[in-house]
N, C-alpha and C. Protein backbone atom coordinates (compact mmCIF):
# COMPACT_ATOMS: atom_id res chain seq x y z
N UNK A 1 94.90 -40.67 51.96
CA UNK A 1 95.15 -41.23 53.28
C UNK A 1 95.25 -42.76 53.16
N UNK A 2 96.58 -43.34 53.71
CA UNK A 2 96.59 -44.91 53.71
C UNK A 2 95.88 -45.60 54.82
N UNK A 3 94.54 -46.66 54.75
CA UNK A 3 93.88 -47.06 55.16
C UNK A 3 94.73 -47.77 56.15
N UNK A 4 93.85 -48.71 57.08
CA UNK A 4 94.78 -49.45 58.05
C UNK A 4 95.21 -50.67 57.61
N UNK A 5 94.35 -51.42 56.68
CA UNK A 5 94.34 -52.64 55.89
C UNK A 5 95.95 -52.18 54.89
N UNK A 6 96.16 -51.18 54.71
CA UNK A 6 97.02 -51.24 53.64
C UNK A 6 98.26 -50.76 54.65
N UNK A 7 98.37 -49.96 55.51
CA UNK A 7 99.32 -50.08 56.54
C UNK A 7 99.81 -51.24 56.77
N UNK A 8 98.88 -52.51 57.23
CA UNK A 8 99.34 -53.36 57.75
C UNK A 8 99.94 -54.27 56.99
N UNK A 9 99.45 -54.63 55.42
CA UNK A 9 100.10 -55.04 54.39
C UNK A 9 101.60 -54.56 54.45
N UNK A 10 101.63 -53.10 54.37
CA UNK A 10 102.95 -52.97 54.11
C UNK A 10 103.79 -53.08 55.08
N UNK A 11 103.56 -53.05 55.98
CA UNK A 11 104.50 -53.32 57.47
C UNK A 11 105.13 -54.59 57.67
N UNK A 12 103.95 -55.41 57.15
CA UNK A 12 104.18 -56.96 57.15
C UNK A 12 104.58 -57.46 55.77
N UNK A 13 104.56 -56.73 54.90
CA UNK A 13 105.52 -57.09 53.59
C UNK A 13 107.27 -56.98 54.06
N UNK A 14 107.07 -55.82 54.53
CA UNK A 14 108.83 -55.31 55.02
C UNK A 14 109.37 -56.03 56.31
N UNK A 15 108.26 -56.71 57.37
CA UNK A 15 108.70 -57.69 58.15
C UNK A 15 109.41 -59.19 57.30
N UNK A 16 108.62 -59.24 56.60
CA UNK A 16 108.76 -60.45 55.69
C UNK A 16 110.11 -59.99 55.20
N UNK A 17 110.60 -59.18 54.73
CA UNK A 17 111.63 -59.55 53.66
C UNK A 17 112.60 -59.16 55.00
N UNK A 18 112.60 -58.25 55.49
CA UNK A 18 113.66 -58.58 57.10
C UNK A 18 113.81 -59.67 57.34
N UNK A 19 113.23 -60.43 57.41
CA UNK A 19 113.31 -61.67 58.28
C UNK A 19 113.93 -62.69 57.11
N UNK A 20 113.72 -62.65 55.85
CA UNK A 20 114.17 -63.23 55.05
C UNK A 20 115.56 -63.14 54.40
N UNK A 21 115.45 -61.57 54.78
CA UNK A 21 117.49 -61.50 55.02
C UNK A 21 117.97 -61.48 55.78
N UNK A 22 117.47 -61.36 57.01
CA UNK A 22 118.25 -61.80 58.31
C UNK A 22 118.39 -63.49 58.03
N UNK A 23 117.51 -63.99 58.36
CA UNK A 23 117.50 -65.63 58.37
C UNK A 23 117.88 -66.68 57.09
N UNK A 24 117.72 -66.24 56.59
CA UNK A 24 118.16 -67.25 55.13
C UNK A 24 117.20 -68.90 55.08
N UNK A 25 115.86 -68.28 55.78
CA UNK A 25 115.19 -69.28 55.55
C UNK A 25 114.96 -69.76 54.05
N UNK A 26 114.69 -71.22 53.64
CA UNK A 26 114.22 -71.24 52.43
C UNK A 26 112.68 -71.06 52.46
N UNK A 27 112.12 -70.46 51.23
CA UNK A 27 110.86 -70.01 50.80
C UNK A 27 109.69 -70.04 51.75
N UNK A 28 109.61 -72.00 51.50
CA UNK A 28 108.23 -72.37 52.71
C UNK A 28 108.71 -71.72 54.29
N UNK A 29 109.59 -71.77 54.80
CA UNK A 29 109.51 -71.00 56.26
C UNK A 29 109.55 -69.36 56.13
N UNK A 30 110.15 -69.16 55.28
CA UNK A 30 109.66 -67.28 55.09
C UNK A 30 108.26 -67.14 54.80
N UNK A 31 107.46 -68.04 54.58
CA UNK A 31 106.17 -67.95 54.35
C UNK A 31 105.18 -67.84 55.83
N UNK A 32 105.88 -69.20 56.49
CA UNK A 32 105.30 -69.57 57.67
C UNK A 32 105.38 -68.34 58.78
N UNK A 33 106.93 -67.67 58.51
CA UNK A 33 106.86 -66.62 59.58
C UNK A 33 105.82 -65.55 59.04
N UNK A 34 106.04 -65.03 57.91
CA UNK A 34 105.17 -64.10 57.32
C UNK A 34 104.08 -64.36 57.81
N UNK A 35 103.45 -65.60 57.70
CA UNK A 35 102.05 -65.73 58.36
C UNK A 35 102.09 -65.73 59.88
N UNK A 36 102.84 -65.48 60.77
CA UNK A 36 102.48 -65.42 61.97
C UNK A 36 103.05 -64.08 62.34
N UNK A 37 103.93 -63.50 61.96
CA UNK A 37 103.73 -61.86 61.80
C UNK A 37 103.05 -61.19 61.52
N UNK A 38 101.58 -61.86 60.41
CA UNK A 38 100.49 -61.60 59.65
C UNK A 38 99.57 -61.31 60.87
N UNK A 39 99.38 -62.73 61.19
CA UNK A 39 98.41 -62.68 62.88
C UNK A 39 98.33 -61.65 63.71
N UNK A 40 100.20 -61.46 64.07
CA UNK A 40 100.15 -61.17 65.05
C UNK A 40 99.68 -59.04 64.50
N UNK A 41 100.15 -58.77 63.73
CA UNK A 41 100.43 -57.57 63.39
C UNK A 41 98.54 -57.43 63.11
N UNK A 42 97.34 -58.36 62.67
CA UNK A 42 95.99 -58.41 62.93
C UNK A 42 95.74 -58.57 63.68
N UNK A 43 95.80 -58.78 64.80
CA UNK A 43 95.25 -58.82 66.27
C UNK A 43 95.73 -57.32 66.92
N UNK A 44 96.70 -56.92 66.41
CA UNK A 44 97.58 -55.58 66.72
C UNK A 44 96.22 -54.68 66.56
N UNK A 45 96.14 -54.34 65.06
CA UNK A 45 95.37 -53.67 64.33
C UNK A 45 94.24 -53.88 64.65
N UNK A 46 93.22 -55.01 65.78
CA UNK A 46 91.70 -55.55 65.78
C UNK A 46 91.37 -56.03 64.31
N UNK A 47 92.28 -56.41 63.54
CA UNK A 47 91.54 -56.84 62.05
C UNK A 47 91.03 -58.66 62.41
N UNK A 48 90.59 -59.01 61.51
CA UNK A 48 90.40 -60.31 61.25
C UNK A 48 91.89 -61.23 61.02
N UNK A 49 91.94 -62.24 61.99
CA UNK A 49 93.27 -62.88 61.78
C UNK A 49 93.20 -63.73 60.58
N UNK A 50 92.35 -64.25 60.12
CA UNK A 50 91.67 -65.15 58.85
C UNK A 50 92.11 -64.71 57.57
């Protein structure tokens, strides 16, 4: 059974690279979104946003 911690990893791995071929950000802003897709997809889940 995949835990929720590892759900959310992978959801937000595959947000990340969406967004990185949609947008053609360079590196540091595919990072920045990743991290606020990160947040938001932990607050989703009740995890720790940290």
């Amino acid at each position: 059974m995949v835990s929720s911690i590892q759900r959310v990893v992978t959801l937000s791995e595959r947000l990340l690279r969406e967004e990185i071929e949609r947008t053609g950000f360079p590196i540091l802003e595919n990072h920045k979104v990743g991290l606020l897709y990160g947040k938001k997809l932990a607050r989703l889940y009740g995890l720790n946003v940290q």
